[in-house]
Protein backbone atom coordinates (compact mmCIF):
# COMPACT_ATOMS: atom_id res chain seq x y z
CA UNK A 1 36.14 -3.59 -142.25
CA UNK A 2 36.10 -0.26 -143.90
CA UNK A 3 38.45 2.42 -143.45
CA UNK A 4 36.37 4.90 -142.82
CA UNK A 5 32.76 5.26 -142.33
CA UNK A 6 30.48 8.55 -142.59
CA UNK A 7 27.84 9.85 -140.42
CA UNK A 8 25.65 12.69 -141.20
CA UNK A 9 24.54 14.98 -138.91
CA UNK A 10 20.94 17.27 -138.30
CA UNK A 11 20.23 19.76 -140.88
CA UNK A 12 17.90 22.27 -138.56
CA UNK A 13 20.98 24.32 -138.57
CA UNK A 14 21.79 24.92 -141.67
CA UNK A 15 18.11 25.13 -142.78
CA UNK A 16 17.86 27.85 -140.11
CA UNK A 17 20.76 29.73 -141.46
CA UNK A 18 19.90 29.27 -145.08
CA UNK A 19 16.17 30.66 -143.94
CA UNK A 20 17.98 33.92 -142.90
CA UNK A 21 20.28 34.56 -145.74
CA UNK A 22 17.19 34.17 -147.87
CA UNK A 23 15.74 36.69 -145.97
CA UNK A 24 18.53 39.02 -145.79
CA UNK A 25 18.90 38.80 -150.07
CA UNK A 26 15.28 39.75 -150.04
CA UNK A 27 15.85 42.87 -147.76
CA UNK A 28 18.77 44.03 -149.83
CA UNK A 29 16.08 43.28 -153.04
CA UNK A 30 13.37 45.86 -151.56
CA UNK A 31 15.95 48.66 -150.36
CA UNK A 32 17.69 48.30 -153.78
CA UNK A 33 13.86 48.45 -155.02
CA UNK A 34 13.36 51.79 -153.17
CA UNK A 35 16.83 53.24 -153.25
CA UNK A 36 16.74 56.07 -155.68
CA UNK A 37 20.64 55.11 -156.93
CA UNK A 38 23.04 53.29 -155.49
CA UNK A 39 26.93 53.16 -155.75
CA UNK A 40 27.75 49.55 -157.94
CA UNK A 41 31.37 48.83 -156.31
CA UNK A 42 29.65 48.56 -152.24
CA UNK A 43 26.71 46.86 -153.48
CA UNK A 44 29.09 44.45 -155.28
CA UNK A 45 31.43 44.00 -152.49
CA UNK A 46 28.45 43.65 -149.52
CA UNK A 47 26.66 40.97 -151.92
CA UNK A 48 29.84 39.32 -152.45
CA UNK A 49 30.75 38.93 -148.62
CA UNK A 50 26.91 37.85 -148.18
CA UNK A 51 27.14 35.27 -150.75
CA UNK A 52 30.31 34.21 -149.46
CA UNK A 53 29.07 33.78 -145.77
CA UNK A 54 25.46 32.14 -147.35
CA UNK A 55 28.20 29.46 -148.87
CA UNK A 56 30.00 29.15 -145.63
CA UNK A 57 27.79 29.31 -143.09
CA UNK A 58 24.61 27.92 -144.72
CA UNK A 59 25.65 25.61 -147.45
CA UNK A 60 29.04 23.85 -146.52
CA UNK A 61 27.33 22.22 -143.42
CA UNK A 62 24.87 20.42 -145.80
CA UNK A 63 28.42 19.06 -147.84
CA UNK A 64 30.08 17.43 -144.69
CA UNK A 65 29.69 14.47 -142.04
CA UNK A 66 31.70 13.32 -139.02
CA UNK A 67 33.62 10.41 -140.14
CA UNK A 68 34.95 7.65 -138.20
CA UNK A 69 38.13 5.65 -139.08
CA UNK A 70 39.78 2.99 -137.57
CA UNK A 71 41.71 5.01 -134.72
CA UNK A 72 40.04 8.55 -135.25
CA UNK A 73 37.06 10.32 -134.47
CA UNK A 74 36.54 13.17 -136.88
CA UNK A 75 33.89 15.67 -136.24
CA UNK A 76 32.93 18.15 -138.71
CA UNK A 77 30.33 21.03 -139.03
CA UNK A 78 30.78 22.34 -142.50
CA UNK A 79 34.07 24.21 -143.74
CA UNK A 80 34.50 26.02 -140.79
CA UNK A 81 35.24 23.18 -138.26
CA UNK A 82 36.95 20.03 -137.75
CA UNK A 83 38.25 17.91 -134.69
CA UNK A 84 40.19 14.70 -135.20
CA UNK A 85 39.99 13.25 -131.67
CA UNK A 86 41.99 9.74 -131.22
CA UNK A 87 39.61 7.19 -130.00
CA UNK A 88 42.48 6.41 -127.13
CA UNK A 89 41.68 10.33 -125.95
CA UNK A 90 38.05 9.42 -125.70
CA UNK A 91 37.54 8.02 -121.82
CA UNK A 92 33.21 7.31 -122.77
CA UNK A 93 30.85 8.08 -125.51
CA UNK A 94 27.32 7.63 -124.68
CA UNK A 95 23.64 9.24 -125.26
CA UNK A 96 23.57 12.31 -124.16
CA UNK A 97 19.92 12.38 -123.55
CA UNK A 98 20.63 8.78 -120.97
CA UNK A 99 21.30 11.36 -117.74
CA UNK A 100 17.95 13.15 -118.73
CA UNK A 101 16.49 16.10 -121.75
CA UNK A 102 18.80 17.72 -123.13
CA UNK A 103 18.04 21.22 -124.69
CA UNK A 104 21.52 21.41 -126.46
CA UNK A 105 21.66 24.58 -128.55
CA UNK A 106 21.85 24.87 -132.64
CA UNK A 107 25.50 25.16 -133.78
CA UNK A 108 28.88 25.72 -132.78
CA UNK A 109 28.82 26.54 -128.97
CA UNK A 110 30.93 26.73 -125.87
CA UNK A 111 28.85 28.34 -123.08
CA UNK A 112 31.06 30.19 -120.08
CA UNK A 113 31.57 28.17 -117.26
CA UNK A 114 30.87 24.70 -118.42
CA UNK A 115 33.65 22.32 -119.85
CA UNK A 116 31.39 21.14 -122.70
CA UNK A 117 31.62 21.91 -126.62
CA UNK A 118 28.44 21.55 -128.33
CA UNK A 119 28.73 20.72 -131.94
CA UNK A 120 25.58 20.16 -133.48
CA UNK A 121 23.92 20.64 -136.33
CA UNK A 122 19.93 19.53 -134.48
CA UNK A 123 18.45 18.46 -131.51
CA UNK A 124 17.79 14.76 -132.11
CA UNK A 125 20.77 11.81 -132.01
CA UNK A 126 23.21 13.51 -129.47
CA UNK A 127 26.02 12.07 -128.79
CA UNK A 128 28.54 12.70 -125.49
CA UNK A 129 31.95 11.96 -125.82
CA UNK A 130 33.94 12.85 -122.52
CA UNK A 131 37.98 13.03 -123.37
CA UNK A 132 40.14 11.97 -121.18
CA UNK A 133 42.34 14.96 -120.84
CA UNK A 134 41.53 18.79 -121.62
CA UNK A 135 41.58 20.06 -125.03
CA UNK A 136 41.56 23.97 -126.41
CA UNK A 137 39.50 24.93 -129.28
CA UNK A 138 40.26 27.63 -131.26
CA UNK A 139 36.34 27.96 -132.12
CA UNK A 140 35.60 28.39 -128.94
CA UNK A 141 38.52 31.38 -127.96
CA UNK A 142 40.98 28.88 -126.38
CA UNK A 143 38.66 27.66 -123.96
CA UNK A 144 39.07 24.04 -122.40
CA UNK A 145 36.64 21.25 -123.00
CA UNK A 146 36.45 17.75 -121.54
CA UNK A 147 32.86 17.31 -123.38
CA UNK A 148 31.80 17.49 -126.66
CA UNK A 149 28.34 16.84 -127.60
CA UNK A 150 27.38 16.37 -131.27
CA UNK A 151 24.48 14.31 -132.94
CA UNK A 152 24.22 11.86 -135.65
CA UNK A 153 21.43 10.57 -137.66
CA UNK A 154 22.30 6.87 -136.88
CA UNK A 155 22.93 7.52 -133.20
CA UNK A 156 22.77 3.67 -132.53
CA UNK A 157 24.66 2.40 -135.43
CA UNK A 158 27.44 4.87 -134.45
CA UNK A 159 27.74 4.06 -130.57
CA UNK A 160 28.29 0.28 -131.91
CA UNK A 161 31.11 0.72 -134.71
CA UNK A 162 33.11 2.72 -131.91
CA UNK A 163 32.61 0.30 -129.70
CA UNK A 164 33.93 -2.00 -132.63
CA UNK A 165 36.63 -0.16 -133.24
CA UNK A 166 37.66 0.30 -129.80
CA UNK A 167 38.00 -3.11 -129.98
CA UNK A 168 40.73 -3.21 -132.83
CA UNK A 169 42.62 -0.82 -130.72
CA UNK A 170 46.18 -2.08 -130.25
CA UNK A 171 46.66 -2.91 -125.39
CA UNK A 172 48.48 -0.14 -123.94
CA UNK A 173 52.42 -0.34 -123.92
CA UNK A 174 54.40 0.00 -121.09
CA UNK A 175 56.42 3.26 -121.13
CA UNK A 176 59.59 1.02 -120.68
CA UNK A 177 60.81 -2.53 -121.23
CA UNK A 178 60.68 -3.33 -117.27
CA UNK A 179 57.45 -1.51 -116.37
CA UNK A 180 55.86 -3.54 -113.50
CA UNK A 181 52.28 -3.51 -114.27
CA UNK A 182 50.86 -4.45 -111.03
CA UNK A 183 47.42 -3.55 -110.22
């Protein structure tokens, strides 16, 4: 069994967000067209931080994939977040379409009011994974999640090496060497 296999996740994302940096290098094209003279050092700086955020934001997604090893879950949406959830922490991962449509939105999101963490990158291949216990994210501004919904490409080959791998999971230990495990 391999260590670790890789999963790649939608693209509409980071084809959306690659769509509007174009657009936003052409702007800066046509005002620099029309500008009668412009100041070098700002226009250096603001195309730097734009090129930086294209790479980011737009780029890095298309370089990364949730990976799953033989304990872990790692979910990933390009440079700018990762999650390494044990597979012990994860009480059920199942379609996330099963309970009905889902209109999950593009990207990193935590909506108010709702315990669930979308991380996805498009619309097609989501994935729920309820966790057994609360957990903060710092992408989300603290805020608690019990869900996290993310998609794969290979939704069904995914749901079955976790269930593998649940499977090579070591039995739960008693806390000590008398525990009385009676139902």
């Amino acid at each position: 069994m391999e260590k670790r296999l890789a999963y790649s996740y939608g693209r509409a994302l980071a084809l959306s967000r690659m769509t509007l940096f174009v657009l936003a290098f052409a702007l800066v094209g046509v005002l620099l067209a029309f500008a009668p003279s412009v100041p070098l050092v700002p226009l250096a700086l603001f195309l730097a931080f734009l090129a930086g955020a294209a790479v980011l934001f737009a780029i890095s997604p298309l370089l990364t994939q949730h990976w799953l090893t033989r304990s872990r879950l790692i979910l990933r949406q390009g440079w700018y977040f990762q999650v390494s959830l044990p597979l012990s922490e994860i009480v059920s991962l199942t379609r996330a379409d099963e309970t009905g449509p889902l209109r999950a939105p593009l990207g990193l999101h935590r909506p108010l009011g709702q315990p669930t963490l979308y991380l996805t990158g498009g619309r097609t291949g989501l994935v729920l994974a309820r966790l057994g216990r609360p957990r903060r994210f710092w992408s989300s501004f603290g805020l608690e999640a019990t869900e996290l919904v993310f998609d794969v490409e290979d939704r069904e080959g995914f749901l079955r090496a976790v269930e593998e791998r649940r499977g090579l999971l070591a039995p739960v230990q008693a806390d000590r060497a008398d525990a009385d495990l009676r139902d």
